[in-house]
PDB file of N, CA and C in Angstrom:
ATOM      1  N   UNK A   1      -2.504-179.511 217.755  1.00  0.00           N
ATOM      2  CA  UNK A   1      -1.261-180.260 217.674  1.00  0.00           C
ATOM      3  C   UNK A   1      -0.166-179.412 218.322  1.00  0.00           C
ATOM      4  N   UNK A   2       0.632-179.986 219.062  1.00  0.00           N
ATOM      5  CA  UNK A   2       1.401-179.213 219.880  1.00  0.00           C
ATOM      6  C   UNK A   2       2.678-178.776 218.790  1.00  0.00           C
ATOM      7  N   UNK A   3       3.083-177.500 219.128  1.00  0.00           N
ATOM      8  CA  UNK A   3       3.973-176.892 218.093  1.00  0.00           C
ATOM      9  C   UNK A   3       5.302-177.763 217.988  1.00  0.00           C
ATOM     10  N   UNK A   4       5.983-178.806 219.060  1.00  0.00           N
ATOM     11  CA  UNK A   4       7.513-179.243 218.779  1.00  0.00           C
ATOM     12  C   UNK A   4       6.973-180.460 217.818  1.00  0.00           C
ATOM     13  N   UNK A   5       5.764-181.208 217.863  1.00  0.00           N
ATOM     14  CA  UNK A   5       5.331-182.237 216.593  1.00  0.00           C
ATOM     15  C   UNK A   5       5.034-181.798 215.450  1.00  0.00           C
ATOM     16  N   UNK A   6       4.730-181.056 215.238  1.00  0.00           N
ATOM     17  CA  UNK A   6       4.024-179.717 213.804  1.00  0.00           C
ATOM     18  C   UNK A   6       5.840-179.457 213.533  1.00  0.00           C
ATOM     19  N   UNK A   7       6.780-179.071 214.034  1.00  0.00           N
ATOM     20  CA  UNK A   7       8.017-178.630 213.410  1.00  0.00           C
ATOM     21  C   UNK A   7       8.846-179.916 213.168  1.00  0.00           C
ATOM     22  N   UNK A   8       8.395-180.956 213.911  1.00  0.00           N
ATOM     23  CA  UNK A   8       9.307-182.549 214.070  1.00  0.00           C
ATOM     24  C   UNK A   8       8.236-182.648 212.661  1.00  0.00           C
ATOM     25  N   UNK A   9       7.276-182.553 211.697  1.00  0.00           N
ATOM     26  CA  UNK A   9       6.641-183.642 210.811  1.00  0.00           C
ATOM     27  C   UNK A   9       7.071-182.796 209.861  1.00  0.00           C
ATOM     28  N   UNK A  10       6.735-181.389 210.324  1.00  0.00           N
ATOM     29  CA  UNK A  10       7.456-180.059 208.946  1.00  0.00           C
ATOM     30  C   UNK A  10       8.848-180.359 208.262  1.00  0.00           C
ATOM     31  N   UNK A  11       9.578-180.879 209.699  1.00  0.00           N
ATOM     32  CA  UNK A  11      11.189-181.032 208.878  1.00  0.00           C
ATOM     33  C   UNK A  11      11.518-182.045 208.430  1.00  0.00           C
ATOM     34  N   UNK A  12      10.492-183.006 208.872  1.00  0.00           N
ATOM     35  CA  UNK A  12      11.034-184.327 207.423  1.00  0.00           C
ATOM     36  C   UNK A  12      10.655-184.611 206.509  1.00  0.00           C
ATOM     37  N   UNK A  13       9.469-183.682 206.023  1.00  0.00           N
ATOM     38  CA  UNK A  13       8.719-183.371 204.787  1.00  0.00           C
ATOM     39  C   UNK A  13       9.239-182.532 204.331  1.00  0.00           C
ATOM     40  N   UNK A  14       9.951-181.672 204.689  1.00  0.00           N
ATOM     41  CA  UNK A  14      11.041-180.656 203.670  1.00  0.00           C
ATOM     42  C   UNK A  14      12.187-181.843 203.608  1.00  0.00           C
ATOM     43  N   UNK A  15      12.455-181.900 204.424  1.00  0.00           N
ATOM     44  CA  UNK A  15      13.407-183.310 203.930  1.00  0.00           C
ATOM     45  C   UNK A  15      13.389-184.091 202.375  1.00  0.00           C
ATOM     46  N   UNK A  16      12.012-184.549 203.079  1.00  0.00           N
ATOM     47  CA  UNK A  16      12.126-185.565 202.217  1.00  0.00           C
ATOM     48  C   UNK A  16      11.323-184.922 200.567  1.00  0.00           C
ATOM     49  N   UNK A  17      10.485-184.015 200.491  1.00  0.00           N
ATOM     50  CA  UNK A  17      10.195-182.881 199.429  1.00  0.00           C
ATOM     51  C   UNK A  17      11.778-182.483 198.641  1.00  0.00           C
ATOM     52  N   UNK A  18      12.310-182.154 199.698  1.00  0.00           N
ATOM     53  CA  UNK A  18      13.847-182.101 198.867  1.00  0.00           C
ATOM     54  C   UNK A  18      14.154-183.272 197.695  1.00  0.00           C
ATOM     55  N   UNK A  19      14.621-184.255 199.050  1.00  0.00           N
ATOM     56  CA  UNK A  19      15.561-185.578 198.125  1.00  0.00           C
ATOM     57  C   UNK A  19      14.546-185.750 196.862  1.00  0.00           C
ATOM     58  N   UNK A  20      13.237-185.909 197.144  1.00  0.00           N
ATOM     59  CA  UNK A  20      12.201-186.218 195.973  1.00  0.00           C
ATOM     60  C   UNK A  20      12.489-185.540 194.849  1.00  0.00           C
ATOM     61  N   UNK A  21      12.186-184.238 195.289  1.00  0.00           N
ATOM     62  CA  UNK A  21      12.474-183.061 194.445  1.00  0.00           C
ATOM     63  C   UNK A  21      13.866-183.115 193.159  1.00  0.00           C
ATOM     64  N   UNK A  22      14.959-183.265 193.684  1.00  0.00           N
ATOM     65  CA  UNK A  22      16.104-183.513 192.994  1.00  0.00           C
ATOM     66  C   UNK A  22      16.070-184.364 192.605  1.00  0.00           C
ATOM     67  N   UNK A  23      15.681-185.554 192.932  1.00  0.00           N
ATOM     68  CA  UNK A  23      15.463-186.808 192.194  1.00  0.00           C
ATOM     69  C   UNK A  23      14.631-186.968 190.793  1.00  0.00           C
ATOM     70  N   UNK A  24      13.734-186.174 190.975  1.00  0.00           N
ATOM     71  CA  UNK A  24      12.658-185.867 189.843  1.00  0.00           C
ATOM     72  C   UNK A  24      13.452-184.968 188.954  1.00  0.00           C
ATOM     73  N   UNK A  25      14.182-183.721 189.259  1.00  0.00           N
ATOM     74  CA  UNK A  25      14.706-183.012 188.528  1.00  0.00           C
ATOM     75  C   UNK A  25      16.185-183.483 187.973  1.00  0.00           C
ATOM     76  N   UNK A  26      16.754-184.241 188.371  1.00  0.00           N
ATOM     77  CA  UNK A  26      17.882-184.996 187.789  1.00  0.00           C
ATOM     78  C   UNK A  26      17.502-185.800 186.561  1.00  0.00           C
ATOM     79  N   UNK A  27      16.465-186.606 187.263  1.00  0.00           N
ATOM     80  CA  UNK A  27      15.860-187.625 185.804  1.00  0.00           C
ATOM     81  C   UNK A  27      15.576-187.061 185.230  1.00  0.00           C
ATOM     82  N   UNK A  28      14.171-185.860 184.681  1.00  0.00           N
ATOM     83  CA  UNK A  28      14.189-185.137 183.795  1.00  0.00           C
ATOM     84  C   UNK A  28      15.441-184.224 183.097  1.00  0.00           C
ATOM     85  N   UNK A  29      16.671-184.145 183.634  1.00  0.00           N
ATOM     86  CA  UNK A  29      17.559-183.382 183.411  1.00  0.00           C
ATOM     87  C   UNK A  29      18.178-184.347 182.211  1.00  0.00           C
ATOM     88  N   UNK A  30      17.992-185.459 182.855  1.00  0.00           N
ATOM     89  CA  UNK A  30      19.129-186.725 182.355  1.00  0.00           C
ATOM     90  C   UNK A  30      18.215-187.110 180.999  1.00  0.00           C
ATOM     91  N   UNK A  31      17.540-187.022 180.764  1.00  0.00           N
ATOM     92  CA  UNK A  31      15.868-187.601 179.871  1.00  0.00           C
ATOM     93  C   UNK A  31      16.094-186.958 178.744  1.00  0.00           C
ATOM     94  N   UNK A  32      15.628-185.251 179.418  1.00  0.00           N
ATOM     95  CA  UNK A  32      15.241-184.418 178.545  1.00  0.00           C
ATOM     96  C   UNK A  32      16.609-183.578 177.516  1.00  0.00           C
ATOM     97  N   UNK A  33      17.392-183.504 178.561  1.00  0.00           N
ATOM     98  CA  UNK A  33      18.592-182.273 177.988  1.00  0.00           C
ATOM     99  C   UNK A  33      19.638-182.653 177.691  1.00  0.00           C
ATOM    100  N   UNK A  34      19.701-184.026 177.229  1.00  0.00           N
ATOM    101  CA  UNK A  34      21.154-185.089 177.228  1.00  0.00           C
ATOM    102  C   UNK A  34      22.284-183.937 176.453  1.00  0.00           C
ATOM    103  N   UNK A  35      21.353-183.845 175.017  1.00  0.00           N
ATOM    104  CA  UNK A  35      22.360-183.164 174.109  1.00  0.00           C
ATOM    105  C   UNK A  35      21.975-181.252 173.958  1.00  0.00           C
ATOM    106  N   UNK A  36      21.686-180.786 174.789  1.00  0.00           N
ATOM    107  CA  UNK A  36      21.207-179.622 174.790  1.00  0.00           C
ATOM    108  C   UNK A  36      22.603-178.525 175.110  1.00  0.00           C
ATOM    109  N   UNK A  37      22.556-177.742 175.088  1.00  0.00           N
ATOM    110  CA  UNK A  37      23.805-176.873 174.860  1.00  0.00           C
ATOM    111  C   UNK A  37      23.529-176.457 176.498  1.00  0.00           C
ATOM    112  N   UNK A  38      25.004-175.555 176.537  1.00  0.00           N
ATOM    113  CA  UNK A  38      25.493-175.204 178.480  1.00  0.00           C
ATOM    114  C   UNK A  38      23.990-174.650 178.820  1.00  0.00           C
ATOM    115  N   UNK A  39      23.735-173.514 177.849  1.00  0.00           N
ATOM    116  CA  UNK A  39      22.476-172.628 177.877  1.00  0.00           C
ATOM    117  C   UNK A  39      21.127-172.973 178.805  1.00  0.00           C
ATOM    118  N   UNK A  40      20.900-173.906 177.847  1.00  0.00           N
ATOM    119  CA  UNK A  40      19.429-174.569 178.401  1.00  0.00           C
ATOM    120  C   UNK A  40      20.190-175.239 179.429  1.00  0.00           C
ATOM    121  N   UNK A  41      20.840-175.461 180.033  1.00  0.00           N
ATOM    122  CA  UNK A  41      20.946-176.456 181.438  1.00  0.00           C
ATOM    123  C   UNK A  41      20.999-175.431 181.913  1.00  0.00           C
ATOM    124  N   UNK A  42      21.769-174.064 182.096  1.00  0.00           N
ATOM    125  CA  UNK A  42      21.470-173.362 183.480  1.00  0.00           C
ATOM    126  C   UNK A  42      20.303-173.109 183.089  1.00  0.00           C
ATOM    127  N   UNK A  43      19.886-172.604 182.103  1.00  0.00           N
ATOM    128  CA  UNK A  43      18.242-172.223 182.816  1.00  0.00           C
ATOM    129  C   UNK A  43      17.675-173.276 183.287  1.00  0.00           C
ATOM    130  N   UNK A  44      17.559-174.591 183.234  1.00  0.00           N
ATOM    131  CA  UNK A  44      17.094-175.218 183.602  1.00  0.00           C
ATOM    132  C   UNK A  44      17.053-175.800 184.901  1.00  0.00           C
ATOM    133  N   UNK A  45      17.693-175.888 184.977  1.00  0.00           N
ATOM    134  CA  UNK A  45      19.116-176.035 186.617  1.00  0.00           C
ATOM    135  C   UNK A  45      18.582-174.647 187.489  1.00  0.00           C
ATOM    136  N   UNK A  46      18.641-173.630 186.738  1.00  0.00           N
ATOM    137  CA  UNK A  46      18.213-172.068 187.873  1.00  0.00           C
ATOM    138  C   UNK A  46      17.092-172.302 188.115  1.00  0.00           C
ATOM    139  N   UNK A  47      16.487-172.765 187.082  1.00  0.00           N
ATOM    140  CA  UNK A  47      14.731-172.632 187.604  1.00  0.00           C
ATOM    141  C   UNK A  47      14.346-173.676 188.661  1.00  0.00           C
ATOM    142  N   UNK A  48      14.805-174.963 188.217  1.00  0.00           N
ATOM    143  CA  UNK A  48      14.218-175.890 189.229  1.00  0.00           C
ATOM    144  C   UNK A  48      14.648-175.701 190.590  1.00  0.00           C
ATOM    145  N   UNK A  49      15.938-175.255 190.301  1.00  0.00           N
ATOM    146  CA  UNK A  49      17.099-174.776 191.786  1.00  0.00           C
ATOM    147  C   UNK A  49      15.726-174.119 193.001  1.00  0.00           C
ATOM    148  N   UNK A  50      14.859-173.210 191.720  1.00  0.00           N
ATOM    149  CA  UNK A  50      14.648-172.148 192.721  1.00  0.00           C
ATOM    150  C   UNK A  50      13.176-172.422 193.161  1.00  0.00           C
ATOM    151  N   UNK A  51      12.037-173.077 192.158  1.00  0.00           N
ATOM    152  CA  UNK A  51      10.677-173.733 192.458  1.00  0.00           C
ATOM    153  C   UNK A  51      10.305-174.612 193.755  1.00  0.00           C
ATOM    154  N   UNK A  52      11.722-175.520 193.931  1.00  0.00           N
ATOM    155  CA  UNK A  52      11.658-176.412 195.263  1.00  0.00           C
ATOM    156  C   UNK A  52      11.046-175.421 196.577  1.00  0.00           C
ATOM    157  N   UNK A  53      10.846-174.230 196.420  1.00  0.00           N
ATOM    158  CA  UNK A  53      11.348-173.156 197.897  1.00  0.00           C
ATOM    159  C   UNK A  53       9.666-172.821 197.554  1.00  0.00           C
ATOM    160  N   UNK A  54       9.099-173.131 196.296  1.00  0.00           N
ATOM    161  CA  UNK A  54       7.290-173.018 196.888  1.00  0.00           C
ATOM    162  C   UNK A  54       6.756-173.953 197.651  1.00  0.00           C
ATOM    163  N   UNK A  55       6.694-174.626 197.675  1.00  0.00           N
ATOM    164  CA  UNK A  55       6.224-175.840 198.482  1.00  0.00           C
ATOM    165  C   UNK A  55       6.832-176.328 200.008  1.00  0.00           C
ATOM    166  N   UNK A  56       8.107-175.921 199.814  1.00  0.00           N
ATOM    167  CA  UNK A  56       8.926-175.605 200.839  1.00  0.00           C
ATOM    168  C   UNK A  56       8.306-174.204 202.068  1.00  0.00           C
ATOM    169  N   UNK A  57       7.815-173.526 201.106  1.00  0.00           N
ATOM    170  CA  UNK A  57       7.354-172.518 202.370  1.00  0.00           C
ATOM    171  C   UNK A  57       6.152-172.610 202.425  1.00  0.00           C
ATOM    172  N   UNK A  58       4.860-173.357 202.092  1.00  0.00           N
ATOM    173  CA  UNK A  58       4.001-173.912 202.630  1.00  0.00           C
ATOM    174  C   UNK A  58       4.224-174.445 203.646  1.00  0.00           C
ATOM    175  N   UNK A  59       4.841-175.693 203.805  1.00  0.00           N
ATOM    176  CA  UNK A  59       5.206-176.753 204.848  1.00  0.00           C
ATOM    177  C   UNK A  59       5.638-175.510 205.812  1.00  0.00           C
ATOM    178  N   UNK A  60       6.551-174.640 205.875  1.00  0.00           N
ATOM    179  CA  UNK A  60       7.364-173.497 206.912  1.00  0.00           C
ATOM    180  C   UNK A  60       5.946-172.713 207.467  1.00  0.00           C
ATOM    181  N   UNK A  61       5.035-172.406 206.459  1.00  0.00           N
ATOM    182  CA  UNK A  61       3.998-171.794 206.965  1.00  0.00           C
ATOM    183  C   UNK A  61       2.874-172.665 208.028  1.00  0.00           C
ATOM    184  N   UNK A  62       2.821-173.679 207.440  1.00  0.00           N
ATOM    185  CA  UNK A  62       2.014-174.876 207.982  1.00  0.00           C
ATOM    186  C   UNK A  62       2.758-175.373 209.751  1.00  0.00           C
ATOM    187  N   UNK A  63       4.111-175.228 209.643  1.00  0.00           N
ATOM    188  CA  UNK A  63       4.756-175.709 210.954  1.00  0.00           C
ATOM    189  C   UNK A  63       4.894-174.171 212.023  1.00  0.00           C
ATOM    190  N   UNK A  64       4.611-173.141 211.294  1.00  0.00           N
ATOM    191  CA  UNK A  64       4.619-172.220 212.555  1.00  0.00           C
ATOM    192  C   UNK A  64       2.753-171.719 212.979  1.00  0.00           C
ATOM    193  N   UNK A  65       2.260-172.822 212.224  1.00  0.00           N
ATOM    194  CA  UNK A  65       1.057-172.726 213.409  1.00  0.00           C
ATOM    195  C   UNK A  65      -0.086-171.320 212.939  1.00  0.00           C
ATOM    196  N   UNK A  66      -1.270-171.291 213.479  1.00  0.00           N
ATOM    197  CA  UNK A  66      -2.093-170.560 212.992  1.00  0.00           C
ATOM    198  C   UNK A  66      -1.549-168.967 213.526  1.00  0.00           C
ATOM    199  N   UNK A  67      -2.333-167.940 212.920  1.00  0.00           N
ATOM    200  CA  UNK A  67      -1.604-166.602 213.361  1.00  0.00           C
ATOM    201  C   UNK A  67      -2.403-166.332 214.752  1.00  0.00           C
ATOM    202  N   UNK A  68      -1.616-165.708 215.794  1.00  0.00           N
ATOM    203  CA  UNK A  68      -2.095-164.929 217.316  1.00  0.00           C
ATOM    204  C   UNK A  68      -2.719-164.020 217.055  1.00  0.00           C
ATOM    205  N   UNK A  69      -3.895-163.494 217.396  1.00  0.00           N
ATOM    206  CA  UNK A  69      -4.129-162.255 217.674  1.00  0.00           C
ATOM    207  C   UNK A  69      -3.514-161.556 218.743  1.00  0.00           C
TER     208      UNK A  69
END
């Protein structure tokens, strides 16, 4: 697969991994933590903030292609 289609399919799957992503973590936010104190929302909020960026660098690994010798 030529590398400018591999980075054109990579970036709208982080794209769209994103919007998904927040979308899922809002509703559970909204669900789970209605009445929960400041506390548990940042942790909750930090963590998910920061999990999106595994899957995210799959796809980054996946769009720069196999390694050169």
């Amino acid at each position: 697969m030529p590398v400018r289609l591999r980075k054109f399919i990579g970036t709208i799957l982080i794209v769209v991994l994103v919007l998904l992503y927040a979308l899922l973590a809002n509703t559970i936010a909204v669900a789970a933590l209605g009445g929960s104190s400041w506390r548990v929302h940042l942790l909750y909020f930090s963590l998910t903030g920061l999990v999106w960026v595994l899957p995210a660098m799959l796809i980054i690994k996946w769009m720069a292609g196999p390694r050169q010798k």
